[in-house]
Protein backbone atom coordinates (compact mmCIF):
# COMPACT_ATOMS: atom_id res chain seq x y z
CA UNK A 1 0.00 0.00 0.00
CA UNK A 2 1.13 3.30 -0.84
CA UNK A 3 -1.24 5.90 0.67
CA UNK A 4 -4.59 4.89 2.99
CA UNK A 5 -6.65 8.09 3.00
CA UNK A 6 -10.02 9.77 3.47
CA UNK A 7 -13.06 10.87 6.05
CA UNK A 8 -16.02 9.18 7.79
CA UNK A 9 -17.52 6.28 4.95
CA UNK A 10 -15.38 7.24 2.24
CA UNK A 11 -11.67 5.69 1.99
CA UNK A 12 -8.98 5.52 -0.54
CA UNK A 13 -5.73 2.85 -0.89
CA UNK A 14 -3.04 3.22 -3.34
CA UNK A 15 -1.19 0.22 -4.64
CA UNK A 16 2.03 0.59 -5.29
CA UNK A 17 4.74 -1.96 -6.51
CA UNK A 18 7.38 -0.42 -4.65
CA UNK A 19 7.44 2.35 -1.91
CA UNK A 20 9.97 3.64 -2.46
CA UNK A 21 9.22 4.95 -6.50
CA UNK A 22 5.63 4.58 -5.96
CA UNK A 23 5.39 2.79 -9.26
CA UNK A 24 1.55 2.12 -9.48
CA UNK A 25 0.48 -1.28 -9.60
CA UNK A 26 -2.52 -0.81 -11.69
CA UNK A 27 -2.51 -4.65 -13.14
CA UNK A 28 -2.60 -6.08 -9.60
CA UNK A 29 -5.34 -3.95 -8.84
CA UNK A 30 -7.16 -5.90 -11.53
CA UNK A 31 -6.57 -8.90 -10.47
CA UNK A 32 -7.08 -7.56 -6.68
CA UNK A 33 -11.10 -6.23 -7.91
CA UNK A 34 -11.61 -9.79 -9.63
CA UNK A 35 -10.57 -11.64 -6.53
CA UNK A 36 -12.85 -9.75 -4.44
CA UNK A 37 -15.64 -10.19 -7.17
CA UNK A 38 -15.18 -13.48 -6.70
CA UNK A 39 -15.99 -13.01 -3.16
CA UNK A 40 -19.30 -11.20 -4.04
CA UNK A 41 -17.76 -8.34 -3.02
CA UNK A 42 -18.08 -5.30 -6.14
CA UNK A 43 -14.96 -2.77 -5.79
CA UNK A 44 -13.90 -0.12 -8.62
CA UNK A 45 -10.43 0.96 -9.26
CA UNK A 46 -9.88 4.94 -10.36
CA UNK A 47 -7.30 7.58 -10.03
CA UNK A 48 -4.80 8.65 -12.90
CA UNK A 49 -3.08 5.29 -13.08
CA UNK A 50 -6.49 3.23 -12.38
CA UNK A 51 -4.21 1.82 -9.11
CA UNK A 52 -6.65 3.22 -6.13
CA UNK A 53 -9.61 1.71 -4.62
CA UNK A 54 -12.07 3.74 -3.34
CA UNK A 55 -14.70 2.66 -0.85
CA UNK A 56 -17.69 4.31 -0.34
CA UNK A 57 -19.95 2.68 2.59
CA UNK A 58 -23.83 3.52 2.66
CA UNK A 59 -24.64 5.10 5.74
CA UNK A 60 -27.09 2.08 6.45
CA UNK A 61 -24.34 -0.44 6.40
CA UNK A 62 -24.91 -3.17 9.06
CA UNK A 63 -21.70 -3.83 11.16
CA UNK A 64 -22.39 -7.38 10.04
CA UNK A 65 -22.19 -6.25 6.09
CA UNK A 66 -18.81 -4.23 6.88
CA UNK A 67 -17.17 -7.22 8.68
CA UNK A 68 -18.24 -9.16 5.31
CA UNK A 69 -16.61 -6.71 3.50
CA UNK A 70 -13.64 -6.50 5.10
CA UNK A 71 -12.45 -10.18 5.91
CA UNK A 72 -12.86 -10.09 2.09
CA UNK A 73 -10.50 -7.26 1.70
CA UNK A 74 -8.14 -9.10 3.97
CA UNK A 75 -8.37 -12.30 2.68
CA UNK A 76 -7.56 -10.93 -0.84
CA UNK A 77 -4.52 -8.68 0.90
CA UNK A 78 -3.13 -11.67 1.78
CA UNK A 79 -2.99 -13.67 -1.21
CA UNK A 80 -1.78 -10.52 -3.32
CA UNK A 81 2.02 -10.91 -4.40
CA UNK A 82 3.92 -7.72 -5.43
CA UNK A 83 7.29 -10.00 -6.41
């Protein structure tokens, strides 16, 4: 990750490939959105470089939905490789 930002429901993470020069990494983000599809969980890339999720929660979200969401997030964290 190369930059977690943003207010109240609305969040931002850059992926980078390295730190250091920030290189985006715009085609793990697609693979990153198609895990989580996957999942049944809908994400959309943007930003100049197409390498930042944004996530916007409804107000109405149930604490049980976020968790959901999430562990799904996580989950696809984890089996992301940058190497």
């Amino acid at each position: 990750m190369g930059d977690v930002r943003g207010m109240g429901a609305t969040r931002a993470i850059d992926l980078v490939q390295d730190k250091k020069t920030r290189k985006p990494a715009a085609e793990k983000i697609t693979w990153f959105i198609n895990m989580c599809f996957a999942k049944e969980l809908i994400l959309l890339s943007c930003g100049l470089h197409r390498n930042v999720i944004r996530f916007v929660m409804p107000l109405v979200i149930t604490e049980q939905q976020l968790m959901e969401g999430l562990n799904i997030i996580e989950e696809s964290f984890k089996e992301i490789s940058f190497k």
